[in-house]
Protein backbone atom coordinates (compact mmCIF):
# COMPACT_ATOMS: atom_id res chain seq x y z
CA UNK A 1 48.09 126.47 -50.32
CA UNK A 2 49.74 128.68 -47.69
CA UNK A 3 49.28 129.89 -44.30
CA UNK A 4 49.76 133.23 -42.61
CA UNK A 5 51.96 133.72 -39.74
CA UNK A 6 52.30 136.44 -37.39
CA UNK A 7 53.87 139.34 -39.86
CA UNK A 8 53.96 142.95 -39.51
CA UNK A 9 55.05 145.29 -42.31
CA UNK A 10 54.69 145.86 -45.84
CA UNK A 11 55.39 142.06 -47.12
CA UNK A 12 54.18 139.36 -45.69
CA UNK A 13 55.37 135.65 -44.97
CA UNK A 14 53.52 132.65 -45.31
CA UNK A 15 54.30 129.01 -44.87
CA UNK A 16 53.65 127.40 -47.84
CA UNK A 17 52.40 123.91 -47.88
CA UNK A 18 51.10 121.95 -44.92
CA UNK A 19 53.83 122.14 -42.40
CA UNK A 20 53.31 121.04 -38.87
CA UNK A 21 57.01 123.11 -38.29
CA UNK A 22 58.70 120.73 -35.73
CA UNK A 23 62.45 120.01 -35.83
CA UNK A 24 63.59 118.54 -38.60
CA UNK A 25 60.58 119.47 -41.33
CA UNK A 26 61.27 121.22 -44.19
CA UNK A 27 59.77 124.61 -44.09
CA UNK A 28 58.52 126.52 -47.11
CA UNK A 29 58.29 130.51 -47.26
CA UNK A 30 56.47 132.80 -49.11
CA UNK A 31 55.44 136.48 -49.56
CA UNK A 32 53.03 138.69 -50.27
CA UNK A 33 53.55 142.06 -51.10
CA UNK A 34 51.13 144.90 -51.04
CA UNK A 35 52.99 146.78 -53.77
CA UNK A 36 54.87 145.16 -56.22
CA UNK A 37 58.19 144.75 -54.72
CA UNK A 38 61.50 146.56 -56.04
CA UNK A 39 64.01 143.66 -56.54
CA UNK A 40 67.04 142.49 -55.16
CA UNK A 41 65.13 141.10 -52.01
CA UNK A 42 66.63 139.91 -49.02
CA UNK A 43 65.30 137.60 -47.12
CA UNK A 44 66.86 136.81 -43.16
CA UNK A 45 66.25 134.13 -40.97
CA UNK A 46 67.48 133.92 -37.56
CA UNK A 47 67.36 131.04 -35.23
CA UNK A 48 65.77 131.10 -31.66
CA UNK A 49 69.69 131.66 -30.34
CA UNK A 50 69.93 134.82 -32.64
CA UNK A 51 72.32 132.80 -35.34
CA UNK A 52 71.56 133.44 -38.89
CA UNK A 53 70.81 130.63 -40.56
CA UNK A 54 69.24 131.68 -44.14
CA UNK A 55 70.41 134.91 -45.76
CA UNK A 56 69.43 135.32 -49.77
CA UNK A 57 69.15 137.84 -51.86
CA UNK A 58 66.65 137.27 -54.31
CA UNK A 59 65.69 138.50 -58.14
CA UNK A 60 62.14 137.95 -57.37
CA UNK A 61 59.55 137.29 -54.29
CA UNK A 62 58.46 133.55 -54.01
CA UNK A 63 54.53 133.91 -54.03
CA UNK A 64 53.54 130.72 -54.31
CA UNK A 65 51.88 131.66 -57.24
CA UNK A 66 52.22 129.33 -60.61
CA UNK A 67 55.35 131.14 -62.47
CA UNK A 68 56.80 132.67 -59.46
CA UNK A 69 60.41 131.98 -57.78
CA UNK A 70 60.37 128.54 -55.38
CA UNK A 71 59.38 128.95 -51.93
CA UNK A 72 62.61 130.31 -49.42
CA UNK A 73 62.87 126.91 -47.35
CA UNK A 74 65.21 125.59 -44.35
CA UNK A 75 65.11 123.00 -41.89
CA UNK A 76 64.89 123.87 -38.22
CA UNK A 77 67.24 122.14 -35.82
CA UNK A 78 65.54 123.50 -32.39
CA UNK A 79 62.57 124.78 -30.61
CA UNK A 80 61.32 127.76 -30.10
CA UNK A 81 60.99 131.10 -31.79
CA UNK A 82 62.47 132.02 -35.53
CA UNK A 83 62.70 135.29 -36.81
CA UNK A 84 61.89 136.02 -40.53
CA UNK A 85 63.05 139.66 -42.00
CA UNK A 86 62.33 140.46 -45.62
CA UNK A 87 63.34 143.58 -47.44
CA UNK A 88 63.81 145.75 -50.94
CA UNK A 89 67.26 146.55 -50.73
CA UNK A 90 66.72 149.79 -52.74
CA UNK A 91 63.26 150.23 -51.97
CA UNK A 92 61.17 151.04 -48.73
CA UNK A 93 58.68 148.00 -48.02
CA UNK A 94 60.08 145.61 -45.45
CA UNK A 95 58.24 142.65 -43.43
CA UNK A 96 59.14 140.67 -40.20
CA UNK A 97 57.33 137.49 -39.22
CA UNK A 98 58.10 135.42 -36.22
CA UNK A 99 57.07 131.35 -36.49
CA UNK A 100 56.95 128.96 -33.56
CA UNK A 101 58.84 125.77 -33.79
CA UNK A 102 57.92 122.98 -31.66
């Protein structure tokens, strides 16, 4: 099961799983494309001071789907607001998302 967050672009993220996404849970990441997307990926995530604290570059986009790649996941370590960028690296569709610790 997964649940939207706030995501504007072409792909969007999704928590996967039931996370409450407080310090210290593991969270679980996925994406939905609306065209198929264009591999390598890379996906970003920034921390609420602006550090980067994920950056992959993946073969395929974790959907949550049976068969597809395993969820993008990381463990926050403070409050507040985490910014998610995913890309094609030699294609055009992009997403950002931004999720709310706390």
């Amino acid at each position: 099961m997964s649940r939207r967050i706030e995501s504007q672009g072409e792909i969007e993220t999704m928590l996967h799983g039931d996370v409450t996404c407080t310090i210290g849970d593991r969270v679980a990441l996925v994406f939905h494309a609306i065209d198929d997307p264009v591999p390598p990926i890379e996906v970003v995530i920034q921390s609420p001071a602006g550090l980067k604290i994920v950056q992959r570059v993946l073969g395929e986009l974790p959907t949550g789907l049976p068969q597809s790649a395993p969820p993008v996941e990381f463990v926050p370590s403070s409050k507040g607001l985490y910014q998610i960028q995913v890309k094609e690296l030699r294609g055009k569709q992009r997403g950002t998302a931004t999720l709310l610790v706390g």
